[in-house]
PDB file of N, CA and C in Angstrom:
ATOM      1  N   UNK A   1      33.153  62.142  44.809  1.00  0.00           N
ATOM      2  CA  UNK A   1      32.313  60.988  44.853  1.00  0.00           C
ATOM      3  C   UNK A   1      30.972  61.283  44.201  1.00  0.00           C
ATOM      4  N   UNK A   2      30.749  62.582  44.529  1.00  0.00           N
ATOM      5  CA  UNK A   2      29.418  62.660  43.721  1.00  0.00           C
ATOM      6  C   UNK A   2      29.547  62.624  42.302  1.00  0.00           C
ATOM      7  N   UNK A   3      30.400  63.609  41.979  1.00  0.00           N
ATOM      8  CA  UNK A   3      30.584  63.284  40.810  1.00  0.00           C
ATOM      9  C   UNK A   3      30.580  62.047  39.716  1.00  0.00           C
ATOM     10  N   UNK A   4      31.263  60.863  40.225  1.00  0.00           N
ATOM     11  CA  UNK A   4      31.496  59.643  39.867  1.00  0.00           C
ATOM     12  C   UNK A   4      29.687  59.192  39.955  1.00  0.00           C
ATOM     13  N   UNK A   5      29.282  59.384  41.324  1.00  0.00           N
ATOM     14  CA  UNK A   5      27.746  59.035  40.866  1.00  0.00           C
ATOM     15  C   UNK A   5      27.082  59.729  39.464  1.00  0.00           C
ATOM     16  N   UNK A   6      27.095  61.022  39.524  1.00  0.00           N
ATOM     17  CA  UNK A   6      26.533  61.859  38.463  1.00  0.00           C
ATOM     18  C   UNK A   6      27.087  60.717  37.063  1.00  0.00           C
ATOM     19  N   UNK A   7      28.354  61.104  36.951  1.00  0.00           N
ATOM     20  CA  UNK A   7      28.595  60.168  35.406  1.00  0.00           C
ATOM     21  C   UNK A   7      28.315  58.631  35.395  1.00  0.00           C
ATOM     22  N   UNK A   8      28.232  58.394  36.593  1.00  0.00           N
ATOM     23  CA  UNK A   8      27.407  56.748  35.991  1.00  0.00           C
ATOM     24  C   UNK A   8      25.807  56.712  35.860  1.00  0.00           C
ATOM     25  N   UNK A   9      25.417  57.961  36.752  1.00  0.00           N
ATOM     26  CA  UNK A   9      24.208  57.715  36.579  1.00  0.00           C
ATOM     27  C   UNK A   9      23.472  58.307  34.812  1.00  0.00           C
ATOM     28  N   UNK A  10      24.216  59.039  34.473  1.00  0.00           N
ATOM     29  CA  UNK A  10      24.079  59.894  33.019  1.00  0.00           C
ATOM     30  C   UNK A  10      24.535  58.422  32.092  1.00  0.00           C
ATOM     31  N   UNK A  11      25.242  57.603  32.221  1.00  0.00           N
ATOM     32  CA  UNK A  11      25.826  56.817  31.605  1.00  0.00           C
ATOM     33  C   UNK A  11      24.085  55.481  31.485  1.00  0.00           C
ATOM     34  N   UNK A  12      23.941  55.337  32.637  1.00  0.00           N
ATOM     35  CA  UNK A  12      23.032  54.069  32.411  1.00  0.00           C
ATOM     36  C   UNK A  12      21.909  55.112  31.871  1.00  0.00           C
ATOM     37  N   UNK A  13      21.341  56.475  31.685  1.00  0.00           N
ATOM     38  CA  UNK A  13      20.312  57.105  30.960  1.00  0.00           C
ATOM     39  C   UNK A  13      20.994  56.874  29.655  1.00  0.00           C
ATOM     40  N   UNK A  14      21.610  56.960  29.320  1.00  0.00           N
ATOM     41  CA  UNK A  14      22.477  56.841  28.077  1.00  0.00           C
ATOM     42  C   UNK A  14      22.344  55.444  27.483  1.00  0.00           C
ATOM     43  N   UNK A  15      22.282  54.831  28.081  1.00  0.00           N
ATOM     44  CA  UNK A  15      21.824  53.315  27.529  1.00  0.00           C
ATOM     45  C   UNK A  15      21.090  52.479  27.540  1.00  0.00           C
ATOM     46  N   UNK A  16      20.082  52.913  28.301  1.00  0.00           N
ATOM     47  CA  UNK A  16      18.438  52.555  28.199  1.00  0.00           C
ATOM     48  C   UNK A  16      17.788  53.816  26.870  1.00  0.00           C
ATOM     49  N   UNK A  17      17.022  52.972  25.877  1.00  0.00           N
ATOM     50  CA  UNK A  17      16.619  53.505  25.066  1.00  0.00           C
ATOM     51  C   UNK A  17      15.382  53.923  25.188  1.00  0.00           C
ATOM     52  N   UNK A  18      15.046  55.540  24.459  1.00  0.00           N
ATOM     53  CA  UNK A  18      13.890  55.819  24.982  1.00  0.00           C
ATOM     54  C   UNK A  18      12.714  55.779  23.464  1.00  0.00           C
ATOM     55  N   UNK A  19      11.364  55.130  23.892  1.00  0.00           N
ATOM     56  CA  UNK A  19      10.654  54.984  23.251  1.00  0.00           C
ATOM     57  C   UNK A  19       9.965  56.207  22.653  1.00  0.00           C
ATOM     58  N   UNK A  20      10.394  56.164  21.217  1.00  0.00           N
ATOM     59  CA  UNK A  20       9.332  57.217  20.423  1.00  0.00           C
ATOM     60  C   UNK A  20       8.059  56.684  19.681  1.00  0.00           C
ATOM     61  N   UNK A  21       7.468  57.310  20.203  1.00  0.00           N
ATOM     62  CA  UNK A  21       5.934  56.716  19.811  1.00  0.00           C
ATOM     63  C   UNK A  21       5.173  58.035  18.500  1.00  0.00           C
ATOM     64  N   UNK A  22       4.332  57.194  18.051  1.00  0.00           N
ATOM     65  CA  UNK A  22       3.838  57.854  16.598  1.00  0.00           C
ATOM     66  C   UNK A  22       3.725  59.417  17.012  1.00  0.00           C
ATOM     67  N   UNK A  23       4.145  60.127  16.011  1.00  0.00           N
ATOM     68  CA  UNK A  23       3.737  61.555  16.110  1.00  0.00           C
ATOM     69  C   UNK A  23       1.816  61.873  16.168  1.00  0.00           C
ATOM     70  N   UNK A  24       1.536  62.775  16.877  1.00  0.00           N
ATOM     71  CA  UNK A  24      -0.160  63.132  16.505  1.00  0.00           C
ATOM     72  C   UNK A  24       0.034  63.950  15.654  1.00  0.00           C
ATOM     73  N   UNK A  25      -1.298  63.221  14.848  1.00  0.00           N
ATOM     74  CA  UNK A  25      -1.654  63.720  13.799  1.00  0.00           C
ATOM     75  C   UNK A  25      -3.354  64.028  13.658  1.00  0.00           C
ATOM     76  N   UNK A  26      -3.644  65.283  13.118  1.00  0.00           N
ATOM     77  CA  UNK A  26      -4.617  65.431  13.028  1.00  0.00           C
ATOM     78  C   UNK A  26      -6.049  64.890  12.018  1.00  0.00           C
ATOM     79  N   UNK A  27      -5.410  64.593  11.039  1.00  0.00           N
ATOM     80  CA  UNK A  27      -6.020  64.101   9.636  1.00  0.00           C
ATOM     81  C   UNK A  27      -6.614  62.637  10.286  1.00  0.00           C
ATOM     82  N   UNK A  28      -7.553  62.219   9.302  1.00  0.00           N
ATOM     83  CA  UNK A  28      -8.468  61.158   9.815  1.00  0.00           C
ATOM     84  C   UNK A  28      -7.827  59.869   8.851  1.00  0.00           C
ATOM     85  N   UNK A  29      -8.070  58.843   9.991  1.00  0.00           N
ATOM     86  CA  UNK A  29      -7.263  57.443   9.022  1.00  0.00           C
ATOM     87  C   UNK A  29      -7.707  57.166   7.709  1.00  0.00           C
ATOM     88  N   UNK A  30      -6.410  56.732   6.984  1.00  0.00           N
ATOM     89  CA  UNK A  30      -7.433  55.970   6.030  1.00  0.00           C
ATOM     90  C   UNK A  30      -8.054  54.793   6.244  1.00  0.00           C
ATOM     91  N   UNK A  31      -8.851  54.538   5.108  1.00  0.00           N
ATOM     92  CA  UNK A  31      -9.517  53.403   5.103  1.00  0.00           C
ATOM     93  C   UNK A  31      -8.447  52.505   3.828  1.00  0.00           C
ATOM     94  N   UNK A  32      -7.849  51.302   4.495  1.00  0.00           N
ATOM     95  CA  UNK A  32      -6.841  50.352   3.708  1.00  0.00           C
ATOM     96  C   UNK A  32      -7.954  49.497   3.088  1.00  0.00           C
ATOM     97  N   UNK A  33      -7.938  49.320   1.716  1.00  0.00           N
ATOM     98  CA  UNK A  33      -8.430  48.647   0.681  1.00  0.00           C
ATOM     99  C   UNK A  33      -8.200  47.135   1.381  1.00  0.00           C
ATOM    100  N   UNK A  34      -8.761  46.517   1.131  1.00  0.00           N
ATOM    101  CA  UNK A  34      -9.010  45.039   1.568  1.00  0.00           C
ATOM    102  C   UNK A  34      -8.480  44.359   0.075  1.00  0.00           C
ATOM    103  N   UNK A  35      -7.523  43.560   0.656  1.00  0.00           N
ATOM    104  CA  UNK A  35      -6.879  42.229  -0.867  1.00  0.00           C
ATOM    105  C   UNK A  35      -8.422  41.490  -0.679  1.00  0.00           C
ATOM    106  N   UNK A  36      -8.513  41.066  -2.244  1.00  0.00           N
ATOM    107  CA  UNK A  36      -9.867  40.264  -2.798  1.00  0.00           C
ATOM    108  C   UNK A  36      -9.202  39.384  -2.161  1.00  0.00           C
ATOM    109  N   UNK A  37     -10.640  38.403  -1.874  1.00  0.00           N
ATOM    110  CA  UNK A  37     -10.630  36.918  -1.242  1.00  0.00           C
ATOM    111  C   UNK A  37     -10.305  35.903  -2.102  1.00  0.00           C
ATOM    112  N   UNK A  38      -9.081  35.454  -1.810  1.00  0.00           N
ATOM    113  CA  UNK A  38      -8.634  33.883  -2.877  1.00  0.00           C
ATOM    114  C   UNK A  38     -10.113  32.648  -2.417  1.00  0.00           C
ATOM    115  N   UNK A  39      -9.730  32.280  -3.305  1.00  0.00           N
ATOM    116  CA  UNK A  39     -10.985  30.702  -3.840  1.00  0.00           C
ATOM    117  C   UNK A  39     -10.297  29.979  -2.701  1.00  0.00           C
ATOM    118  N   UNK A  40     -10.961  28.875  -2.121  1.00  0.00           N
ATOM    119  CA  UNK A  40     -10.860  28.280  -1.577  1.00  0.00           C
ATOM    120  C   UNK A  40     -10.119  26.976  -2.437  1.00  0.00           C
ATOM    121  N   UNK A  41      -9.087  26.561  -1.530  1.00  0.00           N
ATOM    122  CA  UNK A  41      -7.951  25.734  -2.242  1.00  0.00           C
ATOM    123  C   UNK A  41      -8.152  24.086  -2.560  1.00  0.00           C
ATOM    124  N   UNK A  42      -8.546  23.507  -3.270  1.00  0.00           N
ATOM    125  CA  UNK A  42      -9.435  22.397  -3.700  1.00  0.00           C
ATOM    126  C   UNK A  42      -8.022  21.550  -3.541  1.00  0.00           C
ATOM    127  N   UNK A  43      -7.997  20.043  -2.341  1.00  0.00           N
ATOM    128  CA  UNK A  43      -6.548  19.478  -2.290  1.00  0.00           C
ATOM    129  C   UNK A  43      -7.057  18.679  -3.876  1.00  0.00           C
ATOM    130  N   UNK A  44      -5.786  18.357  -3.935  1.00  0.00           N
ATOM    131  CA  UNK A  44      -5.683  17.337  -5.084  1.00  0.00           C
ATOM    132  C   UNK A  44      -5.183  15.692  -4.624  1.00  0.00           C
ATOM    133  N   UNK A  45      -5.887  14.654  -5.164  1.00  0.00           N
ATOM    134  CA  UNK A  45      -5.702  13.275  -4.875  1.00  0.00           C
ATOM    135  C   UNK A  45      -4.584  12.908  -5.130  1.00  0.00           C
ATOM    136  N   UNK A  46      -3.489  12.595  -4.151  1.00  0.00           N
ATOM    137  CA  UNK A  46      -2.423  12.229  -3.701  1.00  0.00           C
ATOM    138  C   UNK A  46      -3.009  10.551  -4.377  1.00  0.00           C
ATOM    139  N   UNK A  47      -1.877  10.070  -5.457  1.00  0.00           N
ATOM    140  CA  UNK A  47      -1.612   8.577  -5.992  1.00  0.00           C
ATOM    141  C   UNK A  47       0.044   7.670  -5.067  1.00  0.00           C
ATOM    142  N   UNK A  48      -0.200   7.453  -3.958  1.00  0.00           N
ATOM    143  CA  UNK A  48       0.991   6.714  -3.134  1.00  0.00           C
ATOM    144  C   UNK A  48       1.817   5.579  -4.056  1.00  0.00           C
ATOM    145  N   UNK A  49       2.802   5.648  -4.041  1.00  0.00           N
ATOM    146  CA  UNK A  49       3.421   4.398  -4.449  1.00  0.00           C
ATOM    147  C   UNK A  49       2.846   3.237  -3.799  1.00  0.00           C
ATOM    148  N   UNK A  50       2.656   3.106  -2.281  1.00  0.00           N
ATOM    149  CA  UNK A  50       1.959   2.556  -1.737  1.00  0.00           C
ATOM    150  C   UNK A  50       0.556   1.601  -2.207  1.00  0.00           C
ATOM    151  N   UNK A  51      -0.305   2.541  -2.583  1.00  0.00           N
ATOM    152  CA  UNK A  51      -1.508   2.174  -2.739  1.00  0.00           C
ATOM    153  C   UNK A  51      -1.448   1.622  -4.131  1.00  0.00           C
ATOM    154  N   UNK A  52      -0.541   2.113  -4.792  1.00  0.00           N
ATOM    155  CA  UNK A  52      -0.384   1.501  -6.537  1.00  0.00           C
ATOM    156  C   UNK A  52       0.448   0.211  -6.226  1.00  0.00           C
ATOM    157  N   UNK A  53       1.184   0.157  -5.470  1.00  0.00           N
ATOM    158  CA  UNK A  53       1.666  -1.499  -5.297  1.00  0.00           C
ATOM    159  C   UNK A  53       0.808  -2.438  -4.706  1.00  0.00           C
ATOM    160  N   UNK A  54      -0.064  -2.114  -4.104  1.00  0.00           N
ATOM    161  CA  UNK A  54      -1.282  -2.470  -3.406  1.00  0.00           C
ATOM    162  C   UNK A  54      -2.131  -3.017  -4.639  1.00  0.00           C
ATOM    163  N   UNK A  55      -2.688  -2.498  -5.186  1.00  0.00           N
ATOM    164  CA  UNK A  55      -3.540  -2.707  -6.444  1.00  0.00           C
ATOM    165  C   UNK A  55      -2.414  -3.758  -6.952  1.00  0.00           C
ATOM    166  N   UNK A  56      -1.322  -3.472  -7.373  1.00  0.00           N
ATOM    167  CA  UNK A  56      -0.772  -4.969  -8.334  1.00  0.00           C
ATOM    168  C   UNK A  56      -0.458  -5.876  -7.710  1.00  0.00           C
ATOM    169  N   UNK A  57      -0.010  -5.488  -6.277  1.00  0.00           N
ATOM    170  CA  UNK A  57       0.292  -6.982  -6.054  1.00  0.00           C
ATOM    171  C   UNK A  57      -1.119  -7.798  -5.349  1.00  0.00           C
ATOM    172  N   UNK A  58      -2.279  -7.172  -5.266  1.00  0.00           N
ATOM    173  CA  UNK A  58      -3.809  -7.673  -5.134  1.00  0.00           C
ATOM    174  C   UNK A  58      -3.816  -8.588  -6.721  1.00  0.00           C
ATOM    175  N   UNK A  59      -3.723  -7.901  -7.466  1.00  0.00           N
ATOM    176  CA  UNK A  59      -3.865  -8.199  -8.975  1.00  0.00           C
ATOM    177  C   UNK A  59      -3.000  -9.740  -9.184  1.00  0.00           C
ATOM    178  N   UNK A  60      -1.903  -9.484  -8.743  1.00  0.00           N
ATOM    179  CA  UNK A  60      -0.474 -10.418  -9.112  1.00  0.00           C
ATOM    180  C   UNK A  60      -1.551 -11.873  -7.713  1.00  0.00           C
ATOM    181  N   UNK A  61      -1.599 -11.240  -6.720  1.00  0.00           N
ATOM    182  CA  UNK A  61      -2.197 -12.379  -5.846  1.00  0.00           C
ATOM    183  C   UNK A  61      -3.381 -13.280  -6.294  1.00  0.00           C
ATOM    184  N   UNK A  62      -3.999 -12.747  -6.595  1.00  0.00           N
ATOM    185  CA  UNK A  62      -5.233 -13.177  -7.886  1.00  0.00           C
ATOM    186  C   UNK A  62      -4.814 -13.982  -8.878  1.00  0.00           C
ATOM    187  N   UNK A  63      -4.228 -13.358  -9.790  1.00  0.00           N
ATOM    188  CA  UNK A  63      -3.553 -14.764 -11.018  1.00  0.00           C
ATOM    189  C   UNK A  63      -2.991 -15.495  -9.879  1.00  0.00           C
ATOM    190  N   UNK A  64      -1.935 -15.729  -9.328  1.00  0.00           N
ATOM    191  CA  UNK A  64      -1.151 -16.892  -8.485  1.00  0.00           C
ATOM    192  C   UNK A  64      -2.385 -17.434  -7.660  1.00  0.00           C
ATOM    193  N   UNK A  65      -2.984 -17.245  -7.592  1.00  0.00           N
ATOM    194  CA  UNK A  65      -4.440 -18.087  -6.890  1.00  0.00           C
ATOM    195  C   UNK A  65      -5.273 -18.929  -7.995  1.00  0.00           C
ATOM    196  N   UNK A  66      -5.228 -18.307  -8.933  1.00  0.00           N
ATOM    197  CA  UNK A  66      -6.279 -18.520 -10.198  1.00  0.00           C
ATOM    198  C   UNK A  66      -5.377 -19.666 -10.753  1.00  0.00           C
ATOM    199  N   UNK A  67      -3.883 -19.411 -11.044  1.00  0.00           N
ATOM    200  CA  UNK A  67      -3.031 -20.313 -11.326  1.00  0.00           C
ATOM    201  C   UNK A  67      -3.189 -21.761 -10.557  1.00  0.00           C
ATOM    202  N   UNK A  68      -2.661 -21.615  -9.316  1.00  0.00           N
ATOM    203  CA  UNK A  68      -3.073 -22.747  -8.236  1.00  0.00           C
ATOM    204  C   UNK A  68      -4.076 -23.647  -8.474  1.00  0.00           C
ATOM    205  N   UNK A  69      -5.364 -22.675  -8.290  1.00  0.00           N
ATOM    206  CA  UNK A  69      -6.609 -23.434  -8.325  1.00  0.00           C
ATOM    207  C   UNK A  69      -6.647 -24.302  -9.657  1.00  0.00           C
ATOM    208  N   UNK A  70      -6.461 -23.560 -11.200  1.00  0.00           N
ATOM    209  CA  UNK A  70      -5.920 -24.454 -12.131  1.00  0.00           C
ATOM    210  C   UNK A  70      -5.217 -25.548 -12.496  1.00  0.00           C
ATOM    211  N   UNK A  71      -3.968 -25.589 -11.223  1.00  0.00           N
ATOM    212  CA  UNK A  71      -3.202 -26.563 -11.589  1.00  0.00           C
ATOM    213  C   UNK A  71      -3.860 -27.946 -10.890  1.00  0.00           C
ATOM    214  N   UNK A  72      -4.349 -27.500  -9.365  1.00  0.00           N
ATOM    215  CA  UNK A  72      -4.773 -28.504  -8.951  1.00  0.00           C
ATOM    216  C   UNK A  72      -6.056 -29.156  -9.337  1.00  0.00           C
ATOM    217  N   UNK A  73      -6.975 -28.236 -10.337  1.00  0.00           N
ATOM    218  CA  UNK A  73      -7.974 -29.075 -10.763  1.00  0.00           C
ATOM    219  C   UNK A  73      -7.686 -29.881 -12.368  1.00  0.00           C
ATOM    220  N   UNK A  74      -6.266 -29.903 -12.931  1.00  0.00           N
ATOM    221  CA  UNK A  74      -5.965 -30.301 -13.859  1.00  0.00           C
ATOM    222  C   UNK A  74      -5.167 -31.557 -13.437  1.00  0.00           C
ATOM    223  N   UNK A  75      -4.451 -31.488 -12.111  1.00  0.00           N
ATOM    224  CA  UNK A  75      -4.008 -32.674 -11.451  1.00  0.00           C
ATOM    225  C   UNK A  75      -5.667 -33.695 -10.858  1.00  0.00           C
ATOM    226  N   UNK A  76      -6.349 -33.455 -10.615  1.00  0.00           N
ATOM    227  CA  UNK A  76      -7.326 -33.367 -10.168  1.00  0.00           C
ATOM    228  C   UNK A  76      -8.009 -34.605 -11.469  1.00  0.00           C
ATOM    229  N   UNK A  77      -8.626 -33.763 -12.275  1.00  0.00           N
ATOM    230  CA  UNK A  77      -8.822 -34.267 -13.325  1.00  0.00           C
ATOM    231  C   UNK A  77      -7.842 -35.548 -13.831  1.00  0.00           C
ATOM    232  N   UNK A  78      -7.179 -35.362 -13.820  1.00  0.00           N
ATOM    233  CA  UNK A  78      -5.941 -36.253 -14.579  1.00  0.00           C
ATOM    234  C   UNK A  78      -5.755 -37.665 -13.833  1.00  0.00           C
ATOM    235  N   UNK A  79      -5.654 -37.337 -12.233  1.00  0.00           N
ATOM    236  CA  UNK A  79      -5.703 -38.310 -11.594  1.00  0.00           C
ATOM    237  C   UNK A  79      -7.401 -39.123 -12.033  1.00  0.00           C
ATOM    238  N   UNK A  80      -8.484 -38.845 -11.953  1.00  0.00           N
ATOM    239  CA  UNK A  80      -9.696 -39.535 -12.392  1.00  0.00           C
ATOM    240  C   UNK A  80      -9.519 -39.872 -13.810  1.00  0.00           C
ATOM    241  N   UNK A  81      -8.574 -39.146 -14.507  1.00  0.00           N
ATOM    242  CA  UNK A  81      -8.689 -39.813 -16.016  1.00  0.00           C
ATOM    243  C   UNK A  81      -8.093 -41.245 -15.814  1.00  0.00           C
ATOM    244  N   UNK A  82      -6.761 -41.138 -14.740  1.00  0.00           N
ATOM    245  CA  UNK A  82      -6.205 -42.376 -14.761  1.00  0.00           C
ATOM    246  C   UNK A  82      -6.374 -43.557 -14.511  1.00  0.00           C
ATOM    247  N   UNK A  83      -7.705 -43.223 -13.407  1.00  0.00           N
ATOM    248  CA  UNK A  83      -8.331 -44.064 -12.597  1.00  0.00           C
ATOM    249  C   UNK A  83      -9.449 -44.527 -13.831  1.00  0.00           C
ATOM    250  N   UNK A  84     -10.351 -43.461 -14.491  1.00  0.00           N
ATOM    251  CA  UNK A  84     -10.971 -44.528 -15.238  1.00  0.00           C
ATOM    252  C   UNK A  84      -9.855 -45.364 -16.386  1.00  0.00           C
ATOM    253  N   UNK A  85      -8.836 -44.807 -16.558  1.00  0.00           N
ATOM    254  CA  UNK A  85      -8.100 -46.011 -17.606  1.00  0.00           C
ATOM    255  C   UNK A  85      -7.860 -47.284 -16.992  1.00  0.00           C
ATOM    256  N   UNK A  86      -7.800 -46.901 -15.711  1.00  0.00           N
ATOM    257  CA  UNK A  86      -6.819 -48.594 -14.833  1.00  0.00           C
ATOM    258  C   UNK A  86      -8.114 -49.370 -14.807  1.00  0.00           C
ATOM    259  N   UNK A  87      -9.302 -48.619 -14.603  1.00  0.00           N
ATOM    260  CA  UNK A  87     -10.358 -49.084 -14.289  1.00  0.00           C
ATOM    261  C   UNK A  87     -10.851 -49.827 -15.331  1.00  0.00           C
ATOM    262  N   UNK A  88     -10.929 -49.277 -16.644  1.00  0.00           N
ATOM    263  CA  UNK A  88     -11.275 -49.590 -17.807  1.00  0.00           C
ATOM    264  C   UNK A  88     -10.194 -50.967 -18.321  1.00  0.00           C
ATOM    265  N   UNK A  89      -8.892 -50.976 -18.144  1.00  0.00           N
ATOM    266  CA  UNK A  89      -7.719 -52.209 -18.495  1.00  0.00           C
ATOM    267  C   UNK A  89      -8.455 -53.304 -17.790  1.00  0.00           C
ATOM    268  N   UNK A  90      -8.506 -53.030 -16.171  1.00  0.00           N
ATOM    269  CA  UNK A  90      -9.146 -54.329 -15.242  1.00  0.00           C
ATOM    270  C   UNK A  90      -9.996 -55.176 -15.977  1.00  0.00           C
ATOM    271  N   UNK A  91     -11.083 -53.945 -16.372  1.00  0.00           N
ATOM    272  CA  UNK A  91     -12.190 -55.217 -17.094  1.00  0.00           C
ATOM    273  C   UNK A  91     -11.935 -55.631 -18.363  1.00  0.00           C
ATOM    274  N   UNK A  92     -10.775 -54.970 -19.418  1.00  0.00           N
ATOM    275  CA  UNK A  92     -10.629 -55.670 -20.484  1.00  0.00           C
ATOM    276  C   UNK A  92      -9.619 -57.018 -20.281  1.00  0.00           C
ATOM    277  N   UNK A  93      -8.820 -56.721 -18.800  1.00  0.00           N
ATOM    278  CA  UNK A  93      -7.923 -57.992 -19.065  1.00  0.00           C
ATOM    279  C   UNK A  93      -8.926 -59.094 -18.242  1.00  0.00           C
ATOM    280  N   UNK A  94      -9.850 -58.903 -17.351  1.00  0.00           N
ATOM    281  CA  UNK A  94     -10.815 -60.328 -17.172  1.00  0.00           C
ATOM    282  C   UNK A  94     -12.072 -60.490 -17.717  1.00  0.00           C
ATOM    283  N   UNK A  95     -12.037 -59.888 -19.117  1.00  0.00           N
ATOM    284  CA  UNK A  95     -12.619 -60.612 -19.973  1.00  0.00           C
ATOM    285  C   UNK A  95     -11.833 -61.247 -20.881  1.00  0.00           C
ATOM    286  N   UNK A  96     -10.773 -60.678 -20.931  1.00  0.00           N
ATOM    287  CA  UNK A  96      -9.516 -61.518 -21.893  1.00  0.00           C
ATOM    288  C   UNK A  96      -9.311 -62.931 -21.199  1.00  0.00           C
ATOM    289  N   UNK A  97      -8.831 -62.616 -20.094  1.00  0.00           N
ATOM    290  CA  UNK A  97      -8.950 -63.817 -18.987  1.00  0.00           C
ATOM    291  C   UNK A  97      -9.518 -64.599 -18.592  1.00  0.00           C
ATOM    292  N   UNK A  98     -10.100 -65.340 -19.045  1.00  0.00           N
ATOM    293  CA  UNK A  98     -11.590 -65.946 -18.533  1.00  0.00           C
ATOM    294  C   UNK A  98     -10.645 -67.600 -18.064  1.00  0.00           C
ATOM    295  N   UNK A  99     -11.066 -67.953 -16.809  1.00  0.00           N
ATOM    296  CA  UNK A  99     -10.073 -68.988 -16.450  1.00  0.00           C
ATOM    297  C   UNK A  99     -11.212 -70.460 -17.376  1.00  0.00           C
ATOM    298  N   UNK A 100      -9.831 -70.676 -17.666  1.00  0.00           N
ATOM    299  CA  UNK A 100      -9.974 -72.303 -18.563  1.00  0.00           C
ATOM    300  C   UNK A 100      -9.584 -73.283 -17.405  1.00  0.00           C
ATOM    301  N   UNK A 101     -10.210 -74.431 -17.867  1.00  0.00           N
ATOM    302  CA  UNK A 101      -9.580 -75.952 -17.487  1.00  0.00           C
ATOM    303  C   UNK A 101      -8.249 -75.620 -18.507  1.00  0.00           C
ATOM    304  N   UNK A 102      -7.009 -76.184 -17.543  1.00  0.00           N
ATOM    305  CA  UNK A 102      -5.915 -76.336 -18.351  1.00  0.00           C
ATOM    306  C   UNK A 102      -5.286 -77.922 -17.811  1.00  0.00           C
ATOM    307  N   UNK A 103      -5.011 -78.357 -18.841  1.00  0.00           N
ATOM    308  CA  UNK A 103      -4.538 -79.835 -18.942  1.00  0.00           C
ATOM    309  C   UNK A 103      -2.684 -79.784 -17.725  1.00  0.00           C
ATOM    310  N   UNK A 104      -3.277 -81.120 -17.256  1.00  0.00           N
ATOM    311  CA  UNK A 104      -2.223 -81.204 -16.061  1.00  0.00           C
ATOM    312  C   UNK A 104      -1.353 -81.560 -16.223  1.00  0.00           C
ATOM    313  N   UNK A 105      -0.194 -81.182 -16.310  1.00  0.00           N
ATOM    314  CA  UNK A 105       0.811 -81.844 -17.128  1.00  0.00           C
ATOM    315  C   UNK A 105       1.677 -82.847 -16.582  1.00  0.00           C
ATOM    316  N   UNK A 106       2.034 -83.586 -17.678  1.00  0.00           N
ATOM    317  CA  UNK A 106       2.257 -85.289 -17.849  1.00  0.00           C
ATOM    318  C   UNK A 106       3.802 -85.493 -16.813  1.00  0.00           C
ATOM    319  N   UNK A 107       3.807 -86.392 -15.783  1.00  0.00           N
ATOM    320  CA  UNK A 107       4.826 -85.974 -14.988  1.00  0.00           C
ATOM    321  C   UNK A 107       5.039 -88.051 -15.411  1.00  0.00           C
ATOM    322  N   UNK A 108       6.462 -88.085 -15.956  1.00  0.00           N
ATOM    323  CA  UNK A 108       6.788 -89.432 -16.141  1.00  0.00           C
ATOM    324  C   UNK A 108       8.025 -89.269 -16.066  1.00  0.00           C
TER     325      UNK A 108
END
């Protein structure tokens, strides 16, 4: 029985690993050279699809407004052109018109 203890106990030393740590050394450290310092990294302006559809369809909203406003001040206009024409006929047909005596006609 002891025995059986002895080889299991040799067995679990056997498989726990043992830590080797740096050898001593007498010599003095070096000194590790330092990597030069990189530049500081400047971002660069990100152009979004986003923000570029933004701009045209601002742009595109603008003409279709500009359009609009055009059409309705050309309807606009047009309607007062019409009005002075109807306006302008009125008084040429009652001056054309000027009511006469008209003869009564002959009932026999």
């Amino acid at each position: 029985m002891k025995k059986i203890q002895k080889l299991v106990g040799e067995e679990e030393k056997l498989r726990m690993p043992i830590a080797q740590g740096l050898p001593w050394t007498t010599d003095e450290p070096k000194c590790l050279i330092k990597p030069p310092v990189k530049k500081n990294t400047i971002p660069i302006d990100l152009k979004l699809h986003n923000d570029i559809r933004a701009v045209e369809r601002a742009r595109f909203a603008h003409q279709v407004a500009e359009k609009g406003r055009l059409i309705k001040q050309y309807k606009m206009e047009r309607e007062r052109q019409q009005k002075l024409e109807e306006e302008e006929e009125i008084k040429r047909l009652r001056k054309e018109l000027i009511p006469k005596a008209q003869l009564m006609p002959y009932f026999d």
